[in-house]
C-alpha atoms as a PDB file:
ATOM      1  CA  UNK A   1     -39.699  -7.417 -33.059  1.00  0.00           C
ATOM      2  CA  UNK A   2     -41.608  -4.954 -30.855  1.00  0.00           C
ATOM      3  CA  UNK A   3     -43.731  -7.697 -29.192  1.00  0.00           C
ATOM      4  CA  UNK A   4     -40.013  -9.209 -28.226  1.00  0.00           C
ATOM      5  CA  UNK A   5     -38.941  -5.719 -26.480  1.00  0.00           C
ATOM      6  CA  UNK A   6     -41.679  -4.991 -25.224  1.00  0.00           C
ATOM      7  CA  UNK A   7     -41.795  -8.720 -23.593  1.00  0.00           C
ATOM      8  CA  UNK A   8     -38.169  -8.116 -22.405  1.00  0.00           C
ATOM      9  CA  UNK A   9     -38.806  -4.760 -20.566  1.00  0.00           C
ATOM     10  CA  UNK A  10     -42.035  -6.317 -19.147  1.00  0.00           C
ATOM     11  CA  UNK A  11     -39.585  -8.963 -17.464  1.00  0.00           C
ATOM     12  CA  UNK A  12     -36.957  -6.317 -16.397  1.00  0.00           C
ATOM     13  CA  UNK A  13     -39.622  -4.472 -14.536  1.00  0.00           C
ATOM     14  CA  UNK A  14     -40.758  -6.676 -12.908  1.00  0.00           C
ATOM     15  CA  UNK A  15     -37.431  -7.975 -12.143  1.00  0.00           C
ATOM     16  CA  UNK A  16     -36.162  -4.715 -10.894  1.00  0.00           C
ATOM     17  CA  UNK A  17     -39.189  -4.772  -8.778  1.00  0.00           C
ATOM     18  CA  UNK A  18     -38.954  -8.142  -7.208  1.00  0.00           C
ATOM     19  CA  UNK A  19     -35.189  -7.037  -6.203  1.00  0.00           C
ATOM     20  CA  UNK A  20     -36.474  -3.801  -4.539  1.00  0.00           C
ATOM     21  CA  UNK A  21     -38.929  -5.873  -2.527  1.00  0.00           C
ATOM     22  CA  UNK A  22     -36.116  -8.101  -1.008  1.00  0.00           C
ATOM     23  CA  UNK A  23     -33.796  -5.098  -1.057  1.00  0.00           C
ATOM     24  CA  UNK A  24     -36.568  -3.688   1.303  1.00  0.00           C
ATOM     25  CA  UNK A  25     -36.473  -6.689   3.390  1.00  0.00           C
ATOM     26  CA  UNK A  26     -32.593  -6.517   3.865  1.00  0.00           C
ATOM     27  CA  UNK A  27     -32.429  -3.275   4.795  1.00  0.00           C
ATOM     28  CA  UNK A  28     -35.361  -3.280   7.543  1.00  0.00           C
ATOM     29  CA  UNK A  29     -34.169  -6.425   9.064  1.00  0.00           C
ATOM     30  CA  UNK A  30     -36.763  -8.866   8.010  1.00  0.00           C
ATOM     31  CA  UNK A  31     -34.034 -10.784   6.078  1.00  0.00           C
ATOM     32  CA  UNK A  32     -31.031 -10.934   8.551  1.00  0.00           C
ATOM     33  CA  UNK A  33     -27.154 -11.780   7.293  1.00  0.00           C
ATOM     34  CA  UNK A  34     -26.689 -15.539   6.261  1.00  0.00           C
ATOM     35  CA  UNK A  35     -30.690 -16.206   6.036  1.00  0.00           C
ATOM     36  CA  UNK A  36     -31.516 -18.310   2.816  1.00  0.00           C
ATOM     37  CA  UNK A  37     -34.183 -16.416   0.858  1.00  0.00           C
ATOM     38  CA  UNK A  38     -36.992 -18.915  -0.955  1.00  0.00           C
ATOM     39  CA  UNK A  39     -36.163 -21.209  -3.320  1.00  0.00           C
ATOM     40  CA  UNK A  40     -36.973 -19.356  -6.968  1.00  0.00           C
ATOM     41  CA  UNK A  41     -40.202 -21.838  -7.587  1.00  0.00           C
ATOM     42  CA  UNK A  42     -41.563 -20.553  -4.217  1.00  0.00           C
ATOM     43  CA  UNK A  43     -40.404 -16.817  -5.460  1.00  0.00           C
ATOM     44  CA  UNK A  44     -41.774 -16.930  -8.873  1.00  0.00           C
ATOM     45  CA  UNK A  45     -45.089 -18.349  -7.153  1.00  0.00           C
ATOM     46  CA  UNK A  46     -44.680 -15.690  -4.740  1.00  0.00           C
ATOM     47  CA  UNK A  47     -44.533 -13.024  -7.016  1.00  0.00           C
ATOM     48  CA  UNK A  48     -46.931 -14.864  -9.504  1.00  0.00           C
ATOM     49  CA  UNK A  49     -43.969 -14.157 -12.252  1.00  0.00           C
ATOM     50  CA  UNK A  50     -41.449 -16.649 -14.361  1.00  0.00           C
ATOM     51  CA  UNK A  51     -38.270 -18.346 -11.961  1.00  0.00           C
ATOM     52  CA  UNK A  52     -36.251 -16.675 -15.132  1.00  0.00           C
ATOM     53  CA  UNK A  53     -37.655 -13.242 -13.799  1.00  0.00           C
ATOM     54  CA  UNK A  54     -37.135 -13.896 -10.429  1.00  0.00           C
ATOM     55  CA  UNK A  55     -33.250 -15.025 -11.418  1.00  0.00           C
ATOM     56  CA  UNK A  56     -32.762 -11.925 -13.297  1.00  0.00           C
ATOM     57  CA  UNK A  57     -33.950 -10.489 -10.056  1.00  0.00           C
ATOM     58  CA  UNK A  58     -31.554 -12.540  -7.868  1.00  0.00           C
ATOM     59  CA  UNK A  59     -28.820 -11.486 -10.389  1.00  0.00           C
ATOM     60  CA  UNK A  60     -29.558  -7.499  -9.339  1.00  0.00           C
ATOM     61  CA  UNK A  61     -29.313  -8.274  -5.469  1.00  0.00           C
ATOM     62  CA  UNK A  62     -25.773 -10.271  -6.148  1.00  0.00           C
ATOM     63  CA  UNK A  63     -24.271  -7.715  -8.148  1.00  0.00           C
ATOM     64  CA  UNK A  64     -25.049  -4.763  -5.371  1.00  0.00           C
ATOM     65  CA  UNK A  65     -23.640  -7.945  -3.003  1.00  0.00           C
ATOM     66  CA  UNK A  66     -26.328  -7.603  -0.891  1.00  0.00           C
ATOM     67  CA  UNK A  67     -26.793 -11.675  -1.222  1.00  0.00           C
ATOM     68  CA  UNK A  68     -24.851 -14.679  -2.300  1.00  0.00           C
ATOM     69  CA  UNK A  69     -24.840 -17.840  -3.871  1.00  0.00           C
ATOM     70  CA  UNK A  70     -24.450 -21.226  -3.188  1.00  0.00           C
ATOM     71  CA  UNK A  71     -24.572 -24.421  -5.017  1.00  0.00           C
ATOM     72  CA  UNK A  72     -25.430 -28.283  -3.750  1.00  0.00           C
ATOM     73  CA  UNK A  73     -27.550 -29.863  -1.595  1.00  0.00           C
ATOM     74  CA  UNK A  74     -27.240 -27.028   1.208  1.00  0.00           C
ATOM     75  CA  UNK A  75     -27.123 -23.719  -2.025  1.00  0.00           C
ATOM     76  CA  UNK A  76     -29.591 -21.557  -2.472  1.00  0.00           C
ATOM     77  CA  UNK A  77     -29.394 -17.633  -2.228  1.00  0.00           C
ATOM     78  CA  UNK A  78     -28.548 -15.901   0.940  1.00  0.00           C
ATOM     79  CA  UNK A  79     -28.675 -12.513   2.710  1.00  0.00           C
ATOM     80  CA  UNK A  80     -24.828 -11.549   2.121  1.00  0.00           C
ATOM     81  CA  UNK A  81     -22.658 -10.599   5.352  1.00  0.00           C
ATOM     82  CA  UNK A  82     -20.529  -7.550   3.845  1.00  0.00           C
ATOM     83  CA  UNK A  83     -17.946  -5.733   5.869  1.00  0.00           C
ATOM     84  CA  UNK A  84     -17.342  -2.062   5.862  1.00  0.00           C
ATOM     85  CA  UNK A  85     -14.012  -2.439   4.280  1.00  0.00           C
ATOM     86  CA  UNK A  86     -15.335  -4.798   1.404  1.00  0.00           C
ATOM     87  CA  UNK A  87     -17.694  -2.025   1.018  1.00  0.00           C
ATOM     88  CA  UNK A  88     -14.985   0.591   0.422  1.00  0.00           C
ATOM     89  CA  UNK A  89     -14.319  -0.317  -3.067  1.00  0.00           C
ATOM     90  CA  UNK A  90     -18.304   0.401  -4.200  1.00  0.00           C
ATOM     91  CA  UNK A  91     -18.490   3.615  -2.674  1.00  0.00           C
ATOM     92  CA  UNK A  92     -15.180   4.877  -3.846  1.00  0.00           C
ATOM     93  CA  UNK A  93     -16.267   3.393  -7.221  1.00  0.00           C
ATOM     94  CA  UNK A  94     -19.163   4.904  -7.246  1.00  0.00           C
ATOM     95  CA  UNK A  95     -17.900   8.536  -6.462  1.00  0.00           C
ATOM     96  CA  UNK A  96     -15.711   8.124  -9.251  1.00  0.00           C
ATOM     97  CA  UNK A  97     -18.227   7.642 -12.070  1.00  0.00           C
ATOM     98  CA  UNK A  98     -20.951  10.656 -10.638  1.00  0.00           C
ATOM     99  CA  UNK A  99     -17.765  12.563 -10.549  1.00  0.00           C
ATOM    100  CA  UNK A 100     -16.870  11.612 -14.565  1.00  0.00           C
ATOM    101  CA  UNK A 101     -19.893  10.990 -15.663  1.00  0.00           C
ATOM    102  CA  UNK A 102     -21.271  15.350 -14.208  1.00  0.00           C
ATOM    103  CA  UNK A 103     -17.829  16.469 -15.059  1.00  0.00           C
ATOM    104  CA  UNK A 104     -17.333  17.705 -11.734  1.00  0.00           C
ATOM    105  CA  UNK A 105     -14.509  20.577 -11.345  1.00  0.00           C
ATOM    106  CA  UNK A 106     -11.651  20.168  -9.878  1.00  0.00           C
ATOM    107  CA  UNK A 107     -11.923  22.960  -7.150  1.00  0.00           C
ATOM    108  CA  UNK A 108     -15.561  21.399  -5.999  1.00  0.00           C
ATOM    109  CA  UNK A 109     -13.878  18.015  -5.812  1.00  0.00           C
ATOM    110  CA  UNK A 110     -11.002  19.522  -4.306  1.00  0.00           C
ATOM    111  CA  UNK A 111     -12.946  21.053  -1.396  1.00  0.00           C
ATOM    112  CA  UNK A 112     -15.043  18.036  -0.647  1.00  0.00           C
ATOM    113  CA  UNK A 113     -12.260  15.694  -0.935  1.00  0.00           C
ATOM    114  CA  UNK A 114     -10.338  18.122   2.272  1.00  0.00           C
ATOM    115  CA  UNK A 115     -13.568  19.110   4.024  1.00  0.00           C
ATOM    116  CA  UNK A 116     -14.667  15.250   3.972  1.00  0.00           C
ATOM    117  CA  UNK A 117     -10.855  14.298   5.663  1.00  0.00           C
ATOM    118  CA  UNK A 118     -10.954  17.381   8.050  1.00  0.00           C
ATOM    119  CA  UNK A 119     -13.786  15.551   9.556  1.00  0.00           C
ATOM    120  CA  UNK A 120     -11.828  12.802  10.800  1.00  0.00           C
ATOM    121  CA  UNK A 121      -8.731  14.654  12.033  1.00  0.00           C
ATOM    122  CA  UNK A 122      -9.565  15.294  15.658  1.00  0.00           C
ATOM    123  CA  UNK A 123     -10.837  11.221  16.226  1.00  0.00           C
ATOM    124  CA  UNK A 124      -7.774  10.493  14.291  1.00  0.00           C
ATOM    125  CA  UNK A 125      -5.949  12.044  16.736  1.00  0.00           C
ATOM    126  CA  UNK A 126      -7.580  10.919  19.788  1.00  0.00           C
ATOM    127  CA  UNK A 127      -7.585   6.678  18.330  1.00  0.00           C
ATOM    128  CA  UNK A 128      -4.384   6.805  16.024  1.00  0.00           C
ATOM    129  CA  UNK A 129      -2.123   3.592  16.837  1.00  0.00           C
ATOM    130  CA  UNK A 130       1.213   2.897  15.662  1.00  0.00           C
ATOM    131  CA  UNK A 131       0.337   1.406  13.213  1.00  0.00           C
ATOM    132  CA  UNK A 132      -1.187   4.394  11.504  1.00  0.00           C
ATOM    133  CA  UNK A 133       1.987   6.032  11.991  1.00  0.00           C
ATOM    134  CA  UNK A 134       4.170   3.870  10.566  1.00  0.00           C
ATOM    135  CA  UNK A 135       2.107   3.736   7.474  1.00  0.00           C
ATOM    136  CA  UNK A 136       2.371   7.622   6.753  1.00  0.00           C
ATOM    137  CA  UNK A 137       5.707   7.648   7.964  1.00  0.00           C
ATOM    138  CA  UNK A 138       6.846   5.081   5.140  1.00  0.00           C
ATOM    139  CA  UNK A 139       5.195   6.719   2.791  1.00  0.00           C
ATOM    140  CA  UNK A 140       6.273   9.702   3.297  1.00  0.00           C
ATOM    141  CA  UNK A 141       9.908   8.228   3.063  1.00  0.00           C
ATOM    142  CA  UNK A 142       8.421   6.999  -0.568  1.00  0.00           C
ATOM    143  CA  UNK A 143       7.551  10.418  -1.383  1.00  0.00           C
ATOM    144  CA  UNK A 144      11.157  11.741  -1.173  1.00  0.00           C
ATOM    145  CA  UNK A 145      12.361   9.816  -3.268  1.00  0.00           C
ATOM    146  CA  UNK A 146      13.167  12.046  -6.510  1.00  0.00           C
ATOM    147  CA  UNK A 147      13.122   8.771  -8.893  1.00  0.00           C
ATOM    148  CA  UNK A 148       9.788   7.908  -7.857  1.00  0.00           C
ATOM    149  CA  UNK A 149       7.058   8.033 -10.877  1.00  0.00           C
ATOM    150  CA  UNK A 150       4.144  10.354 -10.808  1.00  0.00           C
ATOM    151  CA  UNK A 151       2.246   7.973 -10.826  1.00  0.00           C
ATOM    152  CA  UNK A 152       3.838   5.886  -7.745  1.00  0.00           C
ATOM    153  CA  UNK A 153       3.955   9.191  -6.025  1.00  0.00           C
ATOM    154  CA  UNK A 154      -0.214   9.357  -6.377  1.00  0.00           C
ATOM    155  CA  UNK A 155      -0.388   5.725  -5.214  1.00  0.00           C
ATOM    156  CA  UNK A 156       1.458   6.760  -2.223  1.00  0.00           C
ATOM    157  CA  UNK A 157      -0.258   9.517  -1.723  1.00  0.00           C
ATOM    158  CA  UNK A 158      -3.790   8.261  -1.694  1.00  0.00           C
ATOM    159  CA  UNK A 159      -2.117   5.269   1.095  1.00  0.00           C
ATOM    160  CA  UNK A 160      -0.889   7.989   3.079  1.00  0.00           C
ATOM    161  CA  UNK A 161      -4.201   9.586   3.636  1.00  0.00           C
ATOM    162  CA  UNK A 162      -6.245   5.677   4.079  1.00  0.00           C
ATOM    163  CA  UNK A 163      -4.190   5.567   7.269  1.00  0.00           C
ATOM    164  CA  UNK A 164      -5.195   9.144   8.717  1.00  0.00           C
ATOM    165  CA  UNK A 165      -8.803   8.422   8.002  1.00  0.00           C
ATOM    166  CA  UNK A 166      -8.283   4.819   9.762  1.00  0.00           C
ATOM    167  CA  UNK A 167      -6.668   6.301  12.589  1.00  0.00           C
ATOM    168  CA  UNK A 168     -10.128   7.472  13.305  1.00  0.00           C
ATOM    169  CA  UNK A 169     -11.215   4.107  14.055  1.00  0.00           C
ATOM    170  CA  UNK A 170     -14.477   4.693  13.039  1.00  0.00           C
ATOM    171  CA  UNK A 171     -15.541   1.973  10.342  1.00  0.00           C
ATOM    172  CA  UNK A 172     -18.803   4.395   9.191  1.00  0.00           C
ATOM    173  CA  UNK A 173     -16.817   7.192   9.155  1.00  0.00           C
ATOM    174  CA  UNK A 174     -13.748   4.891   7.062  1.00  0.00           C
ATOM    175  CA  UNK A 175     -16.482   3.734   4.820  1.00  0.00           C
ATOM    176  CA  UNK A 176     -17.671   6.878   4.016  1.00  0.00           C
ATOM    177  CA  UNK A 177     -14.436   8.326   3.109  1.00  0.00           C
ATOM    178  CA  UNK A 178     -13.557   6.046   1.071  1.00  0.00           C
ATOM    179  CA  UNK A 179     -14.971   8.236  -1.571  1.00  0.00           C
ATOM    180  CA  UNK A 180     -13.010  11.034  -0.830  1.00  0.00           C
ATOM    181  CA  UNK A 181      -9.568   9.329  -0.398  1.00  0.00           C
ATOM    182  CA  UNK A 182      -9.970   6.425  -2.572  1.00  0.00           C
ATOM    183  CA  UNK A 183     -12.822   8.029  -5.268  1.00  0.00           C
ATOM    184  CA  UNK A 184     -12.181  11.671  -5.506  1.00  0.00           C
ATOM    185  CA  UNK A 185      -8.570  11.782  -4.730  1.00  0.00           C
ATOM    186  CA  UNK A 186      -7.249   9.684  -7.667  1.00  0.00           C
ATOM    187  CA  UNK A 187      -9.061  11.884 -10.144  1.00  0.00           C
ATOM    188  CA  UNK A 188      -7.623  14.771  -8.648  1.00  0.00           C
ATOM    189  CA  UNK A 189      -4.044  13.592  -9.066  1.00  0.00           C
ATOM    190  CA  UNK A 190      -4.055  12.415 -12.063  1.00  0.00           C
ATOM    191  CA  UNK A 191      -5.314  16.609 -13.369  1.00  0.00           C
ATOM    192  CA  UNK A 192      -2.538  17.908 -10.816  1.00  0.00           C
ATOM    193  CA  UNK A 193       0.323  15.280 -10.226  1.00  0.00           C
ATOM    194  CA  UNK A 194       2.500  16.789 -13.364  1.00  0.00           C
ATOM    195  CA  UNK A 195       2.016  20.115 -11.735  1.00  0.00           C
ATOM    196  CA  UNK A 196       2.664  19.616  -8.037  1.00  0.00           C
ATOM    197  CA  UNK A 197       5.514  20.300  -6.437  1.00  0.00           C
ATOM    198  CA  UNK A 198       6.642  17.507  -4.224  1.00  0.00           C
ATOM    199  CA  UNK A 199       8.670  19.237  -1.837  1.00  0.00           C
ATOM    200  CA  UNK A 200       5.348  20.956  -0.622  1.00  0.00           C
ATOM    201  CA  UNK A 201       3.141  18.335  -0.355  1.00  0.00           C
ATOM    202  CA  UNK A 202       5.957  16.075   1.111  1.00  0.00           C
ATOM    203  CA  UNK A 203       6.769  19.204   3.587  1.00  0.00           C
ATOM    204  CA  UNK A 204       3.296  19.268   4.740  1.00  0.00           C
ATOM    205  CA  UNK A 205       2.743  15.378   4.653  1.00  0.00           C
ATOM    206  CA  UNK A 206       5.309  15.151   7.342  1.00  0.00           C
ATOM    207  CA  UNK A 207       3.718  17.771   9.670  1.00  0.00           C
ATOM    208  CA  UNK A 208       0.460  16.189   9.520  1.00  0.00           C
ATOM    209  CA  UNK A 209       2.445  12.661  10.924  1.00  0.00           C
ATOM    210  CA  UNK A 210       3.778  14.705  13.714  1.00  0.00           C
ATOM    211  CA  UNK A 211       0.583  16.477  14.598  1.00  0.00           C
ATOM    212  CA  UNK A 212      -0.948  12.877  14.494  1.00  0.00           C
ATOM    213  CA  UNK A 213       1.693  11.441  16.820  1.00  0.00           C
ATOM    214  CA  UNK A 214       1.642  13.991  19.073  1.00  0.00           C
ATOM    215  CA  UNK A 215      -2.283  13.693  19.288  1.00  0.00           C
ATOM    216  CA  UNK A 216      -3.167  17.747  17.620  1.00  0.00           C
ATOM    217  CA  UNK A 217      -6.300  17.488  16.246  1.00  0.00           C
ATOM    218  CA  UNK A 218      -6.443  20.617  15.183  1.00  0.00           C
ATOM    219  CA  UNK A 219      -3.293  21.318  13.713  1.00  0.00           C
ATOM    220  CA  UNK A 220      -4.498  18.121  11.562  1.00  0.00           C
ATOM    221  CA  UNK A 221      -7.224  20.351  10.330  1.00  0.00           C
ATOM    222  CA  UNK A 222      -4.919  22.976  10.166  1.00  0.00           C
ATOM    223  CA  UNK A 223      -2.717  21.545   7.834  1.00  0.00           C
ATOM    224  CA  UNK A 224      -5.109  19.740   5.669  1.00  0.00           C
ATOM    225  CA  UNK A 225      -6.544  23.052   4.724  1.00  0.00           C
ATOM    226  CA  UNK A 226      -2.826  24.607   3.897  1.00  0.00           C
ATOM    227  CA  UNK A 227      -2.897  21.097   1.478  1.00  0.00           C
ATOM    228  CA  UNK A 228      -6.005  21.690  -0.373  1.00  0.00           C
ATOM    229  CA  UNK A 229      -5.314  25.105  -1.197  1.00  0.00           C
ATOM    230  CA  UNK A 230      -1.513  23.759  -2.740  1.00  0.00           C
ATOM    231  CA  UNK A 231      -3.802  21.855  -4.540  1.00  0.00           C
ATOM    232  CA  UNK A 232      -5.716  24.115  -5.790  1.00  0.00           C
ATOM    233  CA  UNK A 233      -2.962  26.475  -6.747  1.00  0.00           C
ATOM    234  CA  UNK A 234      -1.344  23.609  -8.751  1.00  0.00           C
ATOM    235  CA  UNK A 235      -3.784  22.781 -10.190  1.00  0.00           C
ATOM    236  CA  UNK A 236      -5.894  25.799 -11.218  1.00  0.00           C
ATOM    237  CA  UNK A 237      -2.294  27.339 -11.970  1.00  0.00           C
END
């Protein structure tokens, strides 16, 4: 039974290690979007390992998407072209469990979550389109509405703050906040949403949409900071 284990982490090591090397190869540019990587014979001869190894190692690189699969004639593995915003839902996955899984406060969440968003207020307000105004604007609407569930409320709430950060119009900057907005900022409202009070948030909501629209940068800032300490009061209250 030990031989067996043993065996078994043998192969996941050197698994694991086989995907790092072709990680590597992504990431500097060696491997380019769409290229086909080796067949797994010309891997596992590569590697001098097993093509079972080397498909435990292709299984590692699909499920971080860096590559994809294809069957037929013309299949094989390739280098996987991913988008910022099909990267979104990783990262904001991601924050979520080191946030769970450390047990992370919810003033030290609170204060990233704002001081992350403040960074994208002024470029907000220098790229915002309609668009992004319309967005907040309906959801703000939403937000009025007294029959609305807490939980619709949150939903709205995280939607309203996705536009400001894509009025930046900064796809790195987007991508990295989608930890804050779409990571953090759910686990905050579920802890505060039966303690906030609506008209406050909905109050200061609005004034962030006209500070958008009329291009204030600063009284973006401004305002976020007057939201994260309601949140804070609500929810250390």
């Amino acid at each position: 039974m030990s031989d067996n284990l043993q065996a078994t982490d043998i192969k996941q090591d050197l698994s694991a290690s086989i995907a790092d090397r072709i990680r590597a190869d992504i990431l500097s540019g060696r491997l380019a979007a769409d290229d086909r990587l080796p067949c797994e014979q010309d891997l596992a001869e590569a590697h001098g390992v097993s093509r079972a190894t080397v498909r435990e190692a292709l299984k590692r690189l699909a499920a971080q998407s860096l590559i994809r699969t294809k069957r037929g004639a013309t299949g094989g593995a390739f280098v996987n072209r991913q988008s910022f915003r099909e990267a979104y839902a990783q990262m904001a996955s991601t924050a979520t469990l080191l946030i769970t899984l450390n047990e992370v406060d919810i003033a030290t969440a609170c204060e990233a979550r704002f001081a992350l968003e403040r960074g994208c207020a002024r470029l907000a307000a220098k790229h915002r389109e309609q668009v992004h105004i319309d967005t907040m604007r309906r959801e703000v609407a939403r937000q009025r509405d007294p029959n609305l569930s807490d939980e619709a409320f949150c939903a709205s709430d995280v939607v309203f703050h996705r536009a400001l950060v894509d009025a930046a119009a900064n796809p790195v900057l987007s991508w990295q906040l989608a930890a804050a907005i779409e990571g953090i900022e759910p686990l905050m409202n579920i802890l505060t949403y039966r303690q906030r009070d609506r008209d406050a948030v909905v109050t200061l909501h609005n004034a962030i949409v006209d500070a958008l629209e009329n291009r204030v940068g600063s009284k973006i800032e401004s305002l976020l900071d007057h939201l994260c300490d309601q949140t804070l009061r609500t929810a250390l209250a």
